[in-house]
Protein backbone atom coordinates (compact mmCIF):
# COMPACT_ATOMS: atom_id res chain seq x y z
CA UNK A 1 0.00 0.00 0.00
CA UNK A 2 1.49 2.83 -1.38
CA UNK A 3 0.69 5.88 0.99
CA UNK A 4 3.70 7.79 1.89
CA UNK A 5 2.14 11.20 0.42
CA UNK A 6 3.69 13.18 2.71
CA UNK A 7 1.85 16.83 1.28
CA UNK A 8 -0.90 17.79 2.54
CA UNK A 9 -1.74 21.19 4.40
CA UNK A 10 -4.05 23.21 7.01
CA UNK A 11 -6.73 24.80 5.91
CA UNK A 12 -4.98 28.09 6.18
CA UNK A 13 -2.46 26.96 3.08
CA UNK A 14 0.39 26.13 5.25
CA UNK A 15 1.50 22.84 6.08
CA UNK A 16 0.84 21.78 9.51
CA UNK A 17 4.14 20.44 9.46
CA UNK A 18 5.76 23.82 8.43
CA UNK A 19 3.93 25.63 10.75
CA UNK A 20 6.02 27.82 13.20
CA UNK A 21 6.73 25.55 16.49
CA UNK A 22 6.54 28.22 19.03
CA UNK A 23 5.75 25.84 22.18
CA UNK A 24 7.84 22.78 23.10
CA UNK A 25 8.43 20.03 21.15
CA UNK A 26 5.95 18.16 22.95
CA UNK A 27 3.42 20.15 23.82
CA UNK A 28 -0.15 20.00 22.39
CA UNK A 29 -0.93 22.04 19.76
CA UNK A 30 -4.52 23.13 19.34
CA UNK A 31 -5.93 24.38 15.96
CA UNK A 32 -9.16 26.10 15.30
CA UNK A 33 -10.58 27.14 12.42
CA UNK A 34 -13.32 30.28 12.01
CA UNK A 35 -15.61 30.28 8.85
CA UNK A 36 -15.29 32.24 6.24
CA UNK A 37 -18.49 34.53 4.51
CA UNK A 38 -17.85 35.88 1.33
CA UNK A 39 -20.65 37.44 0.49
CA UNK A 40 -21.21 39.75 -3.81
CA UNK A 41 -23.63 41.73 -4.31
CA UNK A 42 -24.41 43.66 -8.01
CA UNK A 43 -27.19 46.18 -8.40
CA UNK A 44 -28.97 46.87 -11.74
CA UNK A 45 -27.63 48.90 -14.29
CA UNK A 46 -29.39 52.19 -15.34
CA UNK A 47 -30.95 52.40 -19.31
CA UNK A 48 -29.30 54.19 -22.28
CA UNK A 49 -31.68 57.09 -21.97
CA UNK A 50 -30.55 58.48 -18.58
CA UNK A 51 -34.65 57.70 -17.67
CA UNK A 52 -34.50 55.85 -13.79
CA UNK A 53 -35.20 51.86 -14.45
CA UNK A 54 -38.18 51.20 -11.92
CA UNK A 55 -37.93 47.51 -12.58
CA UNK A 56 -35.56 46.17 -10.00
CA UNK A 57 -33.77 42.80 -10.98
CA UNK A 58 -32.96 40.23 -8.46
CA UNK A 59 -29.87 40.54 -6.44
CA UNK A 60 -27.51 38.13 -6.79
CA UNK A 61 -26.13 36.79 -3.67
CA UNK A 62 -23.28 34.18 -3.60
CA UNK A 63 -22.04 32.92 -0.04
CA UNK A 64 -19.32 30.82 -0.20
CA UNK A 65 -19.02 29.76 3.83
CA UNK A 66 -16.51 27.39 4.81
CA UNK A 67 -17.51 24.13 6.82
CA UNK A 68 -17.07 24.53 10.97
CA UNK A 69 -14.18 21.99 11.65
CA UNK A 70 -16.00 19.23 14.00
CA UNK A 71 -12.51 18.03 15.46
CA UNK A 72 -9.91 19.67 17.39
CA UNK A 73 -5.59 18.96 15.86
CA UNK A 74 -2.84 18.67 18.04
CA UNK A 75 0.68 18.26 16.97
CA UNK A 76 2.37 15.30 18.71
CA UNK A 77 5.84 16.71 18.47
CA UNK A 78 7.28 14.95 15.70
CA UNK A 79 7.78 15.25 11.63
CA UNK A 80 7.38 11.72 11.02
CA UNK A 81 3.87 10.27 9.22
CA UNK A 82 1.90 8.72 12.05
CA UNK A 83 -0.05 5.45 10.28
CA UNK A 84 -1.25 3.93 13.42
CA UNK A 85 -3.32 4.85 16.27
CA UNK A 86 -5.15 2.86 19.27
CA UNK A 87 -7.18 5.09 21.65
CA UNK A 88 -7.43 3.33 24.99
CA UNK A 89 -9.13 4.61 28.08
CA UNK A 90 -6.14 6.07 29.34
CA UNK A 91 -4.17 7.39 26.53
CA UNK A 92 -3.80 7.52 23.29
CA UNK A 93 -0.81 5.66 21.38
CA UNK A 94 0.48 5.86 17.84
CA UNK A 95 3.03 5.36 15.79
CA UNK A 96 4.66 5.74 12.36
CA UNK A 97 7.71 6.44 10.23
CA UNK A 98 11.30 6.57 11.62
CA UNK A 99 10.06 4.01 14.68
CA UNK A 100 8.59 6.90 15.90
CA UNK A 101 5.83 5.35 18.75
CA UNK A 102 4.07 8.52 21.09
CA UNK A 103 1.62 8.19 23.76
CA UNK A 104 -0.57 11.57 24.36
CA UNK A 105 -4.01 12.94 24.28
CA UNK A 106 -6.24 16.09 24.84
CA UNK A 107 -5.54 18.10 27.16
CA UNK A 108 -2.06 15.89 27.93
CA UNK A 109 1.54 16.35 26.27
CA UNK A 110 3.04 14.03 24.02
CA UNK A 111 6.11 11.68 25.18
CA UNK A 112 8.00 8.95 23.15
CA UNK A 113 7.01 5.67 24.21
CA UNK A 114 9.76 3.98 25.63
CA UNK A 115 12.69 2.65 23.75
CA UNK A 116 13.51 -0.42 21.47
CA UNK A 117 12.87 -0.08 18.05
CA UNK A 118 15.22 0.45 15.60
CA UNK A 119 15.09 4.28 14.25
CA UNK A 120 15.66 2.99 10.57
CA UNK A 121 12.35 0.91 11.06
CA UNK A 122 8.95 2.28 9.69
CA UNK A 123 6.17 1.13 11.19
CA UNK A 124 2.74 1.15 9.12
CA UNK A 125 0.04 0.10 11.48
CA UNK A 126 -0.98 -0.39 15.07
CA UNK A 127 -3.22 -3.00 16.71
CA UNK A 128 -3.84 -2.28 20.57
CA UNK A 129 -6.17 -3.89 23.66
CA UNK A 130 -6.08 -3.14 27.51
CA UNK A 131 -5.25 0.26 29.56
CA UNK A 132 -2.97 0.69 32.27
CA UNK A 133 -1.28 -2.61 33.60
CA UNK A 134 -2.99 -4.64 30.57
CA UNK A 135 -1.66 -2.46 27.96
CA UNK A 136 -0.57 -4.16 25.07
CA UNK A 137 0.50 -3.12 21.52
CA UNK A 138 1.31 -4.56 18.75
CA UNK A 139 2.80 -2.62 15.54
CA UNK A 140 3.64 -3.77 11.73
CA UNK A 141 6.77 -2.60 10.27
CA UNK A 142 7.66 -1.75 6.76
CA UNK A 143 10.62 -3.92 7.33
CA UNK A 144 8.90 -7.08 7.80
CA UNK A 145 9.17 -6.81 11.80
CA UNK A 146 6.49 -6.95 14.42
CA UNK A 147 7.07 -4.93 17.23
CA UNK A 148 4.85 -5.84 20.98
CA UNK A 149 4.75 -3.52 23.88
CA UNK A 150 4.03 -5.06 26.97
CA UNK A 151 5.69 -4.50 30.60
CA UNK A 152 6.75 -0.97 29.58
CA UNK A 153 9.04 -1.76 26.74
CA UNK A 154 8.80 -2.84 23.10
CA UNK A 155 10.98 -6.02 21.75
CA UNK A 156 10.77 -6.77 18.06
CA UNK A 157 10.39 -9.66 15.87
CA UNK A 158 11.71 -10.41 12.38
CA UNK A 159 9.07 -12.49 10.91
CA UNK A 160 11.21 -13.21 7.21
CA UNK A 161 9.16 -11.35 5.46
CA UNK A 162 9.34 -7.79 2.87
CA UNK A 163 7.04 -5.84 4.76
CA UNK A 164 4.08 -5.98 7.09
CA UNK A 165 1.26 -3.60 5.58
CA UNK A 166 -1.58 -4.19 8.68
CA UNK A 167 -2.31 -5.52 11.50
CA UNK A 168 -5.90 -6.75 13.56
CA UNK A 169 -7.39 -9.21 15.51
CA UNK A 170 -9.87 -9.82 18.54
CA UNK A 171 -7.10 -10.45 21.00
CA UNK A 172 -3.69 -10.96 21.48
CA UNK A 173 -4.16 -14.73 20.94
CA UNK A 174 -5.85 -14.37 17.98
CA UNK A 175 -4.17 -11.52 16.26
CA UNK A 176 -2.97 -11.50 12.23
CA UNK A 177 -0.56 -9.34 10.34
CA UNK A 178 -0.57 -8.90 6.04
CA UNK A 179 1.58 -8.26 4.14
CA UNK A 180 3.02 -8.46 0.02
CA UNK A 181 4.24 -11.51 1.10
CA UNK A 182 1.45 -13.58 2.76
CA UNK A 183 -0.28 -13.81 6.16
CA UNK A 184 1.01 -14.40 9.65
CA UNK A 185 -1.31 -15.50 12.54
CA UNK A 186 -0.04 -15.12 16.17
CA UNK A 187 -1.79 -17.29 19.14
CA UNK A 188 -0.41 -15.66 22.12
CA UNK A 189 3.09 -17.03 21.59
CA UNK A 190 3.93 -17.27 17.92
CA UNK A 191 3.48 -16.27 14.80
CA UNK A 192 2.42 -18.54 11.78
CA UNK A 193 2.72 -18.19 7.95
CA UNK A 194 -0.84 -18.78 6.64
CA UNK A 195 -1.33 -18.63 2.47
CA UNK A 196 -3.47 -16.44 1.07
CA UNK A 197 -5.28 -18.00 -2.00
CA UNK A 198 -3.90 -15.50 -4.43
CA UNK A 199 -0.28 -13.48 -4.53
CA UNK A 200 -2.17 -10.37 -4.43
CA UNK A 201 -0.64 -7.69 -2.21
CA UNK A 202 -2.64 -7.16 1.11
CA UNK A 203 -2.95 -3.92 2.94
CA UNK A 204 -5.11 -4.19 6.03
CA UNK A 205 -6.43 -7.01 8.03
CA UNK A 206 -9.67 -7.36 10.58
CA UNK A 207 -10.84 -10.11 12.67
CA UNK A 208 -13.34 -11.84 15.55
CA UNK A 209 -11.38 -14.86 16.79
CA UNK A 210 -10.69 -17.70 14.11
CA UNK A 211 -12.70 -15.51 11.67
CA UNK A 212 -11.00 -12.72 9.82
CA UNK A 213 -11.29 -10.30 6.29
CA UNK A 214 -8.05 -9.40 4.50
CA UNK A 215 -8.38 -6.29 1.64
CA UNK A 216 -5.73 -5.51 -0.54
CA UNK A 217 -4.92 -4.44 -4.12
CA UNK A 218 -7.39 -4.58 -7.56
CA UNK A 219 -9.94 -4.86 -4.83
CA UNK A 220 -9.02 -8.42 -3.44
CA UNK A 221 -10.64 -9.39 -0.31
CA UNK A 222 -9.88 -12.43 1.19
CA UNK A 223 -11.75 -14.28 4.36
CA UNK A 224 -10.15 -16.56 7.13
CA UNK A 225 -12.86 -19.73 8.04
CA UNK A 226 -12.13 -22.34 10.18
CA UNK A 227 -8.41 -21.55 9.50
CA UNK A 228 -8.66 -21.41 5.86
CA UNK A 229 -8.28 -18.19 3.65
CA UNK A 230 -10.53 -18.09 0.36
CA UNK A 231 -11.28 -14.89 -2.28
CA UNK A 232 -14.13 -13.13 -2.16
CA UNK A 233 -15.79 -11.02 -4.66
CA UNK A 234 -15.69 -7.25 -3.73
CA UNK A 235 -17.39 -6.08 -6.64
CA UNK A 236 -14.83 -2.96 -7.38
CA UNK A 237 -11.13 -2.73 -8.91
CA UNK A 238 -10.35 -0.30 -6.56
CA UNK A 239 -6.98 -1.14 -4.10
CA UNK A 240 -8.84 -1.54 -0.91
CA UNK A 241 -6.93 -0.32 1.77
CA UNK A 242 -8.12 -1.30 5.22
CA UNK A 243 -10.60 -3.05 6.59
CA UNK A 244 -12.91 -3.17 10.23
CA UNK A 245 -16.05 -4.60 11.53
CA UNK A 246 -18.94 -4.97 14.24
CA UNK A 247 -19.55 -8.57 13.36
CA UNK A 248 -18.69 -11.12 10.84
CA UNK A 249 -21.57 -9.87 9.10
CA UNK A 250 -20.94 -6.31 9.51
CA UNK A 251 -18.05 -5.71 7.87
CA UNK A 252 -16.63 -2.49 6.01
CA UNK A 253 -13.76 -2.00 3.83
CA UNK A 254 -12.40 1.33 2.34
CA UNK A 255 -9.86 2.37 -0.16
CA UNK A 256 -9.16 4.37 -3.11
CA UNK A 257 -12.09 6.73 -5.47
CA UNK A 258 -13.88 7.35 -1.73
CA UNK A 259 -14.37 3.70 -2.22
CA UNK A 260 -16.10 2.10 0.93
CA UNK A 261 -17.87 -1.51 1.25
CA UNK A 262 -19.79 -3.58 3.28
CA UNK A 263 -20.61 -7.07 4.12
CA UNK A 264 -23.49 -8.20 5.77
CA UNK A 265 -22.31 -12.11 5.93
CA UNK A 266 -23.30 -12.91 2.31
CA UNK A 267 -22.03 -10.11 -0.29
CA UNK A 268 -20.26 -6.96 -0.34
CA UNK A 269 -22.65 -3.76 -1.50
CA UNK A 270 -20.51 -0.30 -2.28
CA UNK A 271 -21.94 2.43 -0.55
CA UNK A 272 -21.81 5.85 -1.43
CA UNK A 273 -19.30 8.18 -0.11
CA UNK A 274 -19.48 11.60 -1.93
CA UNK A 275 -15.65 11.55 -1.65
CA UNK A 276 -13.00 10.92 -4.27
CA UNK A 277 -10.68 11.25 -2.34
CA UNK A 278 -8.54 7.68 -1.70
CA UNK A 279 -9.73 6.45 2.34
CA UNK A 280 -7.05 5.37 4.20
CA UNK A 281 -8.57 3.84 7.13
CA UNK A 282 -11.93 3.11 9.01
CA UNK A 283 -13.31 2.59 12.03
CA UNK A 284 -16.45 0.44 13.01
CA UNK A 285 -17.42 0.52 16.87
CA UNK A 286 -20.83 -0.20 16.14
CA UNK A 287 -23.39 -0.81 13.08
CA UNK A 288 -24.59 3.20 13.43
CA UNK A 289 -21.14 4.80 13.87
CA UNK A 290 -18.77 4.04 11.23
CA UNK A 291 -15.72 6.45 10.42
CA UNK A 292 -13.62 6.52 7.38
CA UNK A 293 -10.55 9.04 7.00
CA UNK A 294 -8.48 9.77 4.02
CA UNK A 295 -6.41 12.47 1.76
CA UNK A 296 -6.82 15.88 2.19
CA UNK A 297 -8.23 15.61 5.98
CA UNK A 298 -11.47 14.25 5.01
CA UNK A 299 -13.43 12.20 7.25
CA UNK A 300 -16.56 10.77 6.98
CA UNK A 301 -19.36 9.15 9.42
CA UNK A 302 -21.89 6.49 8.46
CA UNK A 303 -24.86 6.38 10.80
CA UNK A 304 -26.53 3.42 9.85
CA UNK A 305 -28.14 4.45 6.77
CA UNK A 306 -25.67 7.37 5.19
CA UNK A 307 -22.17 8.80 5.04
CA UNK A 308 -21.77 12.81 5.80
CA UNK A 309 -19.14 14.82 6.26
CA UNK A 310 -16.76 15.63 9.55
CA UNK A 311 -15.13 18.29 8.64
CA UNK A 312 -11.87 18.39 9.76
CA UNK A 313 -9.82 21.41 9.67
CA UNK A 314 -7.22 20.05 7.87
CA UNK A 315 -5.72 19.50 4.46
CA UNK A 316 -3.16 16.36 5.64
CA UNK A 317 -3.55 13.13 5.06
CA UNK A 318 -5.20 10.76 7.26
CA UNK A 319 -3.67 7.28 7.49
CA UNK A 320 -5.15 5.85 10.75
CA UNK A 321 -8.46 6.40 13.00
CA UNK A 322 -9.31 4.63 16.53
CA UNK A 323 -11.76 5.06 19.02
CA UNK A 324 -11.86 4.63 22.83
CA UNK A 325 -15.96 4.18 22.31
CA UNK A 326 -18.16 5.44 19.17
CA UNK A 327 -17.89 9.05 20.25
CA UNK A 328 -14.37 9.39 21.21
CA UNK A 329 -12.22 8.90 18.02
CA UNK A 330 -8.90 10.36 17.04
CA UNK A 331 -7.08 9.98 13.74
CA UNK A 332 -4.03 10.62 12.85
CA UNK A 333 -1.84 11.43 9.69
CA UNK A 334 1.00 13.06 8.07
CA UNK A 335 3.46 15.68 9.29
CA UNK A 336 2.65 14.55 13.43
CA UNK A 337 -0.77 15.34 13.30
CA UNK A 338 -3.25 13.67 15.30
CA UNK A 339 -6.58 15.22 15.49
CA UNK A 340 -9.88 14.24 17.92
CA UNK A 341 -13.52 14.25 17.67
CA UNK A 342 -15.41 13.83 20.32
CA UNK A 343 -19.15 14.10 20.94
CA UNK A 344 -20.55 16.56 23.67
CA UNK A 345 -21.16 13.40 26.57
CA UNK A 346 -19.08 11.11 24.92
């Protein structure tokens, strides 16, 4: 999955990332946005004979206003592209390109999470369970490594492989990494080559248990039963590029043209998006809160029957979104940026 677009802007036409950096390096950064009215107005010309035109014409009004920004964008201190996130109940953790790994939040400053990756490591995906004590965290690197936090500390794994593109799962004993190369599946202790049933390349990965989805390029989708992988029909040439459910037959997948899927156990159906943008990522806490970011800071909701808007703020790229619960969800993206909606209650 080619996503390394590292452009991408706020909405002000400067880069987040070349913003000036007037506070510590990791110290939250809050951005909000004001809309814009623009509002032309033309009267109606007078006749050729001098004579006062009593007919008035309509006035033509034309308001451009800009949409209210529904999330809030911090900076978490870094320059590298954050593709991962997982959103716990006590922090929020993410990581991305240069082994860069952060743990932060609203209203709380960004630190680098421990030590023990390799800085020449890119890492392009983050699966996480647990808070506190039962924190754990498991990341996919570029490399072909798999990198687990537990206990405070991360240790690393070279699995023999080009490159791990995603990784998901329903636990940490039933957890499954893709990449170009193939599948692994870990069980708590270690991790186990699996074939996919064709040699396309595979960018994201979701699961419940035994049970699992796979999406990838030319709009492959692949499904794990009873510990056997078989094609499915998506319907759509598009590269899908991640994948997340409620239920085995609840499914979404997203990926490039604002392409976004779902399953309901028997076929996939496209859904309309009103994006072209490519999505990067979604998120699927429950059947009526679905969210979907992508390129150029979009982000998108479905709430059971349509997809509208969140506008975010931002013009970066959005490579990752997690949720503590359906109304407290942070994505994150290019240039350090990790941005936070949150619904008034939630």
């Amino acid at each position: 999955m080619i996503r390394r677009n590292h452009g991408g802007c706020a909405a002000d036409g400067l880069s987040l990332g070349d913003r000036p950096h007037p506070l510590p390096e990791r110290s939250v950064f809050l951005l909000r946005f004001a809309p814009l009215v623009l509002v032309a107005c033309t009267g109606a010309p007078a006749d050729d004979t001098g004579a006062v035109d009593t007919d008035v014409e309509d006035t033509d009004t034309d308001t451009d206003v800009e949409p209210v920004p529904v999330w809030d964008a911090f900076m978490v201190g870094t320059s590298s592209t954050l593709n991962g996130v997982y959103a716990s109940g006590d922090g929020v953790y993410v990581v991305g390109t240069g082994a860069g790994s952060f743990v932060g939040g609203a209203g709380s400053s960004w630190a680098a999470l421990a030590t023990g990756l390799d800085d020449s490591d890119d890492y392009s995906d983050l699966w996480g369970q647990g808070a506190g004590a039962t924190l754990e965290l498991v990341a996919a690197g570029t490399s072909g490594n798999i990198a687990r936090y537990t206990s405070g500390d991360w240790s690393v794994e070279d699995l023999g492989t080009a490159n791990h593109e995603g990784v998901g799962g329903s636990g940490i004993e039933a957890l499954y990494a893709v990449s170009w190369g193939g599948i692994f599946a870990f069980d708590g202790g270690s991790w186990t080559f699996e074939a996919p049933p064709s040699d396309e390349r595979l960018n994201d990965v979701w699961g419940i248990g035994s049970d699992a989805f796979a999406v990838g390029e030319g709009g492959v989708v692949v499904r794990r039963t009873k510990g056997v992988w078989a094609a499915q029909s998506s319907g759509v040439a598009s590269d899908l590029n991640a994948v997340s459910g409620v239920a085995i037959n609840d499914v979404w997948a997203v990926g490039a043209d604002g392409v976004a899927l779902h399953f309901d156990g028997t076929s996939w159906t496209a859904t309309d998006t009103g994006v072209e943008e490519a999505l990067w990522a979604v998120f699927a806490p429950a059947s009526n809160a679905v969210y979907a970011v992508g390129n150029a800071g979009v982000a998108l909701f479905w709430d059971g029957t349509v997809w509208t808007s969140l506008p975010t703020g931002v013009d970066n790229n959005l490579y990752a979104v997690h949720g503590a619960n359906s109304t407290n969800v942070w994505a994150v993206g290019n240039r350090g940026l990790a941005i936070q909606y949150k619904v008034t209650g939630g």
